[in-house]
Protein backbone atom coordinates (compact mmCIF):
# COMPACT_ATOMS: atom_id res chain seq x y z
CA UNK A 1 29.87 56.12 -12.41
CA UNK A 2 30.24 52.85 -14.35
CA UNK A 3 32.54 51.62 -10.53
CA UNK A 4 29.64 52.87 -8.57
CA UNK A 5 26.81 50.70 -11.31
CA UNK A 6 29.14 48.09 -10.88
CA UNK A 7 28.84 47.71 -7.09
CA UNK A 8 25.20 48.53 -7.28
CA UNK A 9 24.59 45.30 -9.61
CA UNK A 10 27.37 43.05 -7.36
CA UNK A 11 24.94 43.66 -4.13
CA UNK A 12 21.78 43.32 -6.33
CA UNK A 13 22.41 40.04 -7.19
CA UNK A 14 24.41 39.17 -3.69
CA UNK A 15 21.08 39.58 -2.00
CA UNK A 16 18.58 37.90 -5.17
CA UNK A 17 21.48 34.99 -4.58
CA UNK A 18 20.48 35.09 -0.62
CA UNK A 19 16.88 35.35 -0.83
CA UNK A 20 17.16 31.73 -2.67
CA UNK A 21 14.96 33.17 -5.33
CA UNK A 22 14.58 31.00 -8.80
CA UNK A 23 13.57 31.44 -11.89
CA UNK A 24 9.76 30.74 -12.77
CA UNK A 25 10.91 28.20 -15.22
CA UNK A 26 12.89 26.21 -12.93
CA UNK A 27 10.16 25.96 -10.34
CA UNK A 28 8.32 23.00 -9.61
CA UNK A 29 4.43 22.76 -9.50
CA UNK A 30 2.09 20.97 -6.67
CA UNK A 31 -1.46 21.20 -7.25
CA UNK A 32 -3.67 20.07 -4.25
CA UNK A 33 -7.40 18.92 -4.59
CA UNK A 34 -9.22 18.95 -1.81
CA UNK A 35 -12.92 19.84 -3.20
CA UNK A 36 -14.61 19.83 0.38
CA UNK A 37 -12.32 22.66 1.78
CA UNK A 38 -11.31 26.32 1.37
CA UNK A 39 -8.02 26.32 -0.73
CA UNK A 40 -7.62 29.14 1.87
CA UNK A 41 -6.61 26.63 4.46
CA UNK A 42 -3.98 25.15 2.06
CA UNK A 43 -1.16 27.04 3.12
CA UNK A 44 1.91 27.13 5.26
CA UNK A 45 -0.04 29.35 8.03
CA UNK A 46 -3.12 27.44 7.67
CA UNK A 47 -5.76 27.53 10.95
CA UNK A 48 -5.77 23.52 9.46
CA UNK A 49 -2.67 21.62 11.38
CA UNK A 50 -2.56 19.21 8.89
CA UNK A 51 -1.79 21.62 6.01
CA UNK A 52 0.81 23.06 8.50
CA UNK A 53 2.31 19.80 8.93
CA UNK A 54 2.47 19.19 5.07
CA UNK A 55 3.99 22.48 4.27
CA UNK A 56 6.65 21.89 7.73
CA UNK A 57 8.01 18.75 6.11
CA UNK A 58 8.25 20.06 2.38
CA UNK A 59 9.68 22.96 3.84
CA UNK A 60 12.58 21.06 5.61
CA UNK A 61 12.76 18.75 3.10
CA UNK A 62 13.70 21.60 0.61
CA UNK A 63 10.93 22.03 -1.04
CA UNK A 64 10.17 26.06 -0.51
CA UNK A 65 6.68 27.19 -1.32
CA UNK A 66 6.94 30.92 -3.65
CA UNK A 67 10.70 29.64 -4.24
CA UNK A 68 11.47 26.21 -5.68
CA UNK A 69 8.04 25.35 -5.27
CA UNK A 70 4.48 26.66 -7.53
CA UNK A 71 1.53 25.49 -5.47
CA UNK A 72 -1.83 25.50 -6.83
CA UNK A 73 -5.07 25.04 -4.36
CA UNK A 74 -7.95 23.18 -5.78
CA UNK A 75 -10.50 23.71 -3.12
CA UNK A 76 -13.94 24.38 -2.58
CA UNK A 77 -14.68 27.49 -4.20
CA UNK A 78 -13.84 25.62 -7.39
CA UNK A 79 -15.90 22.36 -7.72
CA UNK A 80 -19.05 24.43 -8.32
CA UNK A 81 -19.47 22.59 -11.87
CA UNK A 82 -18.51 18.84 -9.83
CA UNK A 83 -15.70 17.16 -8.58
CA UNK A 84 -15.23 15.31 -12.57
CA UNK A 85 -15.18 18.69 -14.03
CA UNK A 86 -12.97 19.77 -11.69
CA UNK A 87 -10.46 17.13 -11.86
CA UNK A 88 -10.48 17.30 -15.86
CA UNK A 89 -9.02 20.89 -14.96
CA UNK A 90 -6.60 20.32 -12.96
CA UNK A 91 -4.58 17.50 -15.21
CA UNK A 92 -5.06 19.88 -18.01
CA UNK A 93 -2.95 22.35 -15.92
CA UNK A 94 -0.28 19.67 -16.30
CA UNK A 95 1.15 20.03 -12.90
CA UNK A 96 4.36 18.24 -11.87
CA UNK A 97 2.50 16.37 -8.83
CA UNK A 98 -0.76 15.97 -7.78
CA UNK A 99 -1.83 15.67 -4.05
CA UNK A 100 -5.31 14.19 -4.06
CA UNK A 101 -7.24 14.11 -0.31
CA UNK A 102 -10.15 12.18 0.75
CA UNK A 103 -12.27 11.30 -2.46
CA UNK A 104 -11.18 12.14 -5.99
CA UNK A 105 -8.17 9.02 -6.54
CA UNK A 106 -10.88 6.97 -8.61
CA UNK A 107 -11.20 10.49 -10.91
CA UNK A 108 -7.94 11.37 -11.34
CA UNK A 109 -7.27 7.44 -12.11
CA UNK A 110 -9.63 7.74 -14.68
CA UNK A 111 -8.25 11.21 -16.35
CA UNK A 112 -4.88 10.39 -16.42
CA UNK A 113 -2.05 8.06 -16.70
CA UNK A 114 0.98 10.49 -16.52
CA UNK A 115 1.22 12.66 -14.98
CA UNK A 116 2.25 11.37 -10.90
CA UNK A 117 -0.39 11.42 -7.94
CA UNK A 118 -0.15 11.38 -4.17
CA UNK A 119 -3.05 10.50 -2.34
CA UNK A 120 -4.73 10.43 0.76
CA UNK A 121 -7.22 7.74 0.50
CA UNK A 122 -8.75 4.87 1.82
CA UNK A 123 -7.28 1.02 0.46
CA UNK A 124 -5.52 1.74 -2.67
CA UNK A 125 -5.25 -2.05 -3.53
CA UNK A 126 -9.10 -2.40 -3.30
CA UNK A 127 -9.98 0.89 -5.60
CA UNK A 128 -7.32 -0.36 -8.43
CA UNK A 129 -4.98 2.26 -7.82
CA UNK A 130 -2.14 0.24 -7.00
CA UNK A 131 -1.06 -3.58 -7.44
CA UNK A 132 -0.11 -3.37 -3.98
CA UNK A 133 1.57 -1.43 -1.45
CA UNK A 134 5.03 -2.32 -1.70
CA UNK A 135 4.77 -1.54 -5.11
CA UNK A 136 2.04 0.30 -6.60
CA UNK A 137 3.22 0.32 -10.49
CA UNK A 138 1.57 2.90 -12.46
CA UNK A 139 1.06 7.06 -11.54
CA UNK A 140 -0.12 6.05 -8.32
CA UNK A 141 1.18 6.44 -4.91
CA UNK A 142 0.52 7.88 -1.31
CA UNK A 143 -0.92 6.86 2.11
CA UNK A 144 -3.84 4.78 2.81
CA UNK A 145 -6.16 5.09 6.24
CA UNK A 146 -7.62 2.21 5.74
CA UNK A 147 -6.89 -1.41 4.27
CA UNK A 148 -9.67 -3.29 5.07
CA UNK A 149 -12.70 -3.56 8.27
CA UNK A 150 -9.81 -2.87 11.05
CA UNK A 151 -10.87 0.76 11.72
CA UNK A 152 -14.61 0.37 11.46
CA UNK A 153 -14.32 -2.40 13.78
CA UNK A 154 -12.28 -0.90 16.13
CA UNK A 155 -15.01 1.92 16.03
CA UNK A 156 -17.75 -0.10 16.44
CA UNK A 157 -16.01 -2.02 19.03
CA UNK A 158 -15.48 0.96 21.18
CA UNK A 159 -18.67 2.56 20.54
CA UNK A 160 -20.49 -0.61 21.88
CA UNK A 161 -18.21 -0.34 25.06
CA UNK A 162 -19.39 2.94 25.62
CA UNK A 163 -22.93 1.77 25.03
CA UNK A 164 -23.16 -1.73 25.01
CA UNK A 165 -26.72 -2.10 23.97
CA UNK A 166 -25.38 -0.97 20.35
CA UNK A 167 -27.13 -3.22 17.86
CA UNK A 168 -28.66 -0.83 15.45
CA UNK A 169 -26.06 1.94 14.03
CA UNK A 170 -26.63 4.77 11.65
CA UNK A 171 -23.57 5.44 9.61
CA UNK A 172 -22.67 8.81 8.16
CA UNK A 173 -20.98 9.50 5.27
CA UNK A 174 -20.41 10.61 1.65
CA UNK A 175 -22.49 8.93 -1.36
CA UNK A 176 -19.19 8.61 -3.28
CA UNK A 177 -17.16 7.11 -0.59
CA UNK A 178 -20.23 4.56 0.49
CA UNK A 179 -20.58 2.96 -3.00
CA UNK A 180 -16.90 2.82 -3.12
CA UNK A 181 -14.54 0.93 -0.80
CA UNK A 182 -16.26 2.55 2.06
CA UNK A 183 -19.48 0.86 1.82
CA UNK A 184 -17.81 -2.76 2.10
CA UNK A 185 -15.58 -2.56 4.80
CA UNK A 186 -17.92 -0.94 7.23
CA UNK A 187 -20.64 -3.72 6.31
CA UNK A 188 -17.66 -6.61 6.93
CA UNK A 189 -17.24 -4.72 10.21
CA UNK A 190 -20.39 -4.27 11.55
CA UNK A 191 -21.38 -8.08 10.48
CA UNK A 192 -18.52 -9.31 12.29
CA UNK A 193 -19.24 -7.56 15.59
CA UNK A 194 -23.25 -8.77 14.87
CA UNK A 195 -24.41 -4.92 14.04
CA UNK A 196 -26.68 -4.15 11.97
CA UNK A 197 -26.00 -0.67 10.20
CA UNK A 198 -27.69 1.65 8.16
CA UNK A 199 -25.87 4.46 6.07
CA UNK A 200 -27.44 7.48 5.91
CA UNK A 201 -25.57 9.12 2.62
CA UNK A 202 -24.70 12.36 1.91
CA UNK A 203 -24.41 13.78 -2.17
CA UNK A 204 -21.37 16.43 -3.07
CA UNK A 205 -21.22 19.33 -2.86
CA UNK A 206 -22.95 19.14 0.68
CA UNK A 207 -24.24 22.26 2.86
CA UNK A 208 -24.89 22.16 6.62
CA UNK A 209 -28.47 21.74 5.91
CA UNK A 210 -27.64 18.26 4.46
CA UNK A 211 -26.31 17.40 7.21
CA UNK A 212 -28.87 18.63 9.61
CA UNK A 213 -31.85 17.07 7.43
CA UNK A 214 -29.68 13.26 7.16
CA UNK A 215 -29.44 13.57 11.08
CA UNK A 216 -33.26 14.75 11.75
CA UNK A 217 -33.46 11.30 9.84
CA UNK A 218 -31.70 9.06 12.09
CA UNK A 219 -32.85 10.64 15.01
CA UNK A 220 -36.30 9.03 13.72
CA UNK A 221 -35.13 5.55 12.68
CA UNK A 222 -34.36 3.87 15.89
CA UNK A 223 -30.82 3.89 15.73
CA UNK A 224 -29.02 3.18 19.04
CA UNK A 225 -25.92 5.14 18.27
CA UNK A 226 -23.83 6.30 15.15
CA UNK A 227 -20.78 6.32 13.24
CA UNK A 228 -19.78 9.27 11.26
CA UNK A 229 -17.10 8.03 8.19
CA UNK A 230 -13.77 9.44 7.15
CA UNK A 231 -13.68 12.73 4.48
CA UNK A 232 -12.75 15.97 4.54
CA UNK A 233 -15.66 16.96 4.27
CA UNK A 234 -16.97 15.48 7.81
CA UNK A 235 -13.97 17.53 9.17
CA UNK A 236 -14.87 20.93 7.47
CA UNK A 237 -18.77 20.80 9.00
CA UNK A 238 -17.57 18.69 12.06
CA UNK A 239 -18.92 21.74 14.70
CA UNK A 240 -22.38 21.16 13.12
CA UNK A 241 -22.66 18.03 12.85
CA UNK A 242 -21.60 17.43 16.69
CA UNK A 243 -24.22 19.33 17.86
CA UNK A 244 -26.92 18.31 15.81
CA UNK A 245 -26.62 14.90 16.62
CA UNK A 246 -25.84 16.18 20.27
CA UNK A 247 -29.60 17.64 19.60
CA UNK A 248 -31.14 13.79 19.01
CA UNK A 249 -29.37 12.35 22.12
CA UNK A 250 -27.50 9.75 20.49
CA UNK A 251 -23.77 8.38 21.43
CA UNK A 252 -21.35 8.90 18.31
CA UNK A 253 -17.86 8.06 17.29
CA UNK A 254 -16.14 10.24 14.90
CA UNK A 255 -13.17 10.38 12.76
CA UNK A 256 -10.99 12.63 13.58
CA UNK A 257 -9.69 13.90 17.38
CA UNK A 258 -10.80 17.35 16.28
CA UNK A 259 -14.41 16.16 17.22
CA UNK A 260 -13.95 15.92 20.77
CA UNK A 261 -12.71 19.56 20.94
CA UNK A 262 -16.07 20.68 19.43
CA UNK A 263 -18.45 18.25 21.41
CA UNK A 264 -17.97 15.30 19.99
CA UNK A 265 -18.18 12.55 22.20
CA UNK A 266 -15.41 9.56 21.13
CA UNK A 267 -13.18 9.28 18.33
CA UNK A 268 -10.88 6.81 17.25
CA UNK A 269 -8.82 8.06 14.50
CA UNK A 270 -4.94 7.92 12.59
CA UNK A 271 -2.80 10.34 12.99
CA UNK A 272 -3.40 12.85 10.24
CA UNK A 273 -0.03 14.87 11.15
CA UNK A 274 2.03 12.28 10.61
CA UNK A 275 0.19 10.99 7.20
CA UNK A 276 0.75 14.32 5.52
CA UNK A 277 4.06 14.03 6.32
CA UNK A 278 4.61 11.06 5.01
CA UNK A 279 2.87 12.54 2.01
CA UNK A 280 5.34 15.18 1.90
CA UNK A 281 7.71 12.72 1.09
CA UNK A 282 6.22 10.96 -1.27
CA UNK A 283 5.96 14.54 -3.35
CA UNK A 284 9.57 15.26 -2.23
CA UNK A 285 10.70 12.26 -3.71
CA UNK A 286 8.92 12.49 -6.97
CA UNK A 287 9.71 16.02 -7.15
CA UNK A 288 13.50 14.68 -7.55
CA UNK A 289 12.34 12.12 -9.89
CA UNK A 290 11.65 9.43 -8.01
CA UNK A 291 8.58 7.29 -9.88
CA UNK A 292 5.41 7.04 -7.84
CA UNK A 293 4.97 3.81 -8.92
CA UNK A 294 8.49 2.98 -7.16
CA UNK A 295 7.18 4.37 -3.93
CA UNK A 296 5.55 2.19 -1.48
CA UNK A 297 2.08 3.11 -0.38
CA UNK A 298 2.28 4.02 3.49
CA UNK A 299 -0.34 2.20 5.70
CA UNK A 300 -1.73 4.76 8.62
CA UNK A 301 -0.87 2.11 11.95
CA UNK A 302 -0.92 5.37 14.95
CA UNK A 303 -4.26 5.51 15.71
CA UNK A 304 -5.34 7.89 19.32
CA UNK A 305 -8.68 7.45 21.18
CA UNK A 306 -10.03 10.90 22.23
CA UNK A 307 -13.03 11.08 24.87
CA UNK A 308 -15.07 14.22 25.98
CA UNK A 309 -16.51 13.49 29.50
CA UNK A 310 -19.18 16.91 29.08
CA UNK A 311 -20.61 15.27 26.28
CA UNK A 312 -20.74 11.23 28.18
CA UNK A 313 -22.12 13.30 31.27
CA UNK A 314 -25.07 14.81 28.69
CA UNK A 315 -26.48 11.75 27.42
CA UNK A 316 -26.21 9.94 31.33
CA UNK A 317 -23.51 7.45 30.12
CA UNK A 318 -20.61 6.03 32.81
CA UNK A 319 -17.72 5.80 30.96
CA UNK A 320 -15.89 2.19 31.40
CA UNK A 321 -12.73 2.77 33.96
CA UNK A 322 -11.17 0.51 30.63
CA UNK A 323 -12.08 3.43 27.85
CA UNK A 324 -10.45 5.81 30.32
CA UNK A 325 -7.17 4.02 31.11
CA UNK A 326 -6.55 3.43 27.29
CA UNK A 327 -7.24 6.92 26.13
CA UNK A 328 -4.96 8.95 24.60
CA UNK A 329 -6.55 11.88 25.49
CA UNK A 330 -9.39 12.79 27.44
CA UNK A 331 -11.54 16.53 27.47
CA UNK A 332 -13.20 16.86 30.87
């Protein structure tokens, strides 16, 4: 009996030992905030190829979600009491890294000092949450989409080659990410290229309805065309938004290549796959015990121009032979 409990326990733990499982206590914990989507899409299997992407790397990196790795989703179906409240509970959870996307840096600057945080977010130099990008200092590091007018210009530079009597543009976006270093670099932009431009703000949490009423709106100012900013949230409603403001006849350039694939008409955007990779380092690294403030910020320099031809052919537009020959992709 006791040979036979022996054996028993030696294959037990031969096949705990294979299965790579560890100790509770051992593992490490990621929390992710993302406040405009389902935490449901935060997962290795996500419908979301970004999350996929994110997971991928950590994965071959070593980093083994349910194994070595805790992972705690801070999405949407939380932030009913606000993003601040929000935030406030996730550093009290005391995680080991934070992975902060789209708006919420500023917050989590604000709530703590400790405790390390990766995030996706727009000029990290401008918003105070680094010294620079070689070397951030402080709890701080990540990837940055934008550093300054480039990619509103770019945008607005394209969208007036698609419709070159642009002079009036309705932007879209979020109050919070207007008023912060949003709002600046899209005004530098658009007075460089001699646009004038009107944002048309959002509050969080939004609904569709929002969306729909903000874009009733410009359909009644007189814009010639608009501009719809960078956020997650954009990306979660980006089906409705296309075809409302397919509804008021207006030519638009999005964020994100996803657009196209639901309507949209142009986008100019970075590539998102790659930047949660690169994120994936960054909470590799730190993970091992590497200090975020040691860890260059990444600056997003892929950028792909998506066209949909349906949608040009709906609002009677010829699309330049020169938009066509540099496009990375194009729907018919």
């Amino acid at each position: 009996m006791r040979r036979r409990e022996f054996i028993g326990g030696t294959i037990a733990a031969a096949l705990l030992s294979r299965a790579g499982a560890q100790p509770a206590a051992s593992r490490k914990r990621l929390a992710i905030y993302s406040p405009s989507e389902p935490s449901a899409q935060m997962q290795e299997d996500s419908e979301n190829r970004y999350y996929r992407a994110l997971f991928a790397e950590l994965r071959r990196l070593g980093q083994i979600v349910d194994d070595n790795l805790i992972v705690e989703r801070w999405g949407a179906e939380k932030a009913g009491a606000g993003a601040p409240a929000l935030v406030e509970e996730v550093v009290r959870s005391n995680p080991d890294v934070i992975y902060v996307v789209g708006l919420g840096a500023l917050l989590f600057k604000r709530a703590t000092s400790t405790i390390p945080v990766v995030a996706l977010t727009a000029d990290p130099v401008a918003q105070g949450l680094a010294a620079s990008l070689a070397r951030p200092g402080g709890n701080f590091t990540g990837v940055s989409v934008d550093t300054g007018p480039s990619i509103h210009g770019k945008r607005i530079a394209l969208l007036r080659e698609m419709s070159p009597k642009l002079g009036r543009l309705a932007f879209i976006t979020l109050r919070g990410a207007w008023e912060g270093p949003q709002g600046p670099s899209v005004r530098a932009a658009a007075s460089a290229a001699g646009v004038e431009v009107t944002p048309f703000l959002v509050d969080f949490p939004t609904t569709e309805a929002s969306y729909q009423d903000l874009i009733d709106r410009i359909g009644s100012d007189g814009a010639d065309a608009i501009m719809v900013g960078d956020s997650p949230d954009v990306m979660t409603k980006r089906a409705i938004i296309t075809a409302k403001i397919a509804s008021i006849a207006l030519p638009a350039i999005y964020p994100l290549a996803d657009f196209v694939d639901v309507g949209g008409l142009m986008t100019y955007s970075f590539d998102l796959v790659e930047l949660n990779k690169r994120a994936a380092n960054n909470i590799d690294a730190i993970l091992r015990g590497t200090s975020p403030g040691e860890i260059p910020f990444y600056q997003a320099s892929k950028f792909e121009l998506a066209l949909n031809l349906k949608a040009a052919k709906a609002l009677s537009l010829d699309v330049p032979a020169t938009l066509l020959a540099s496009a990375d992709r194009v729907v018919e």
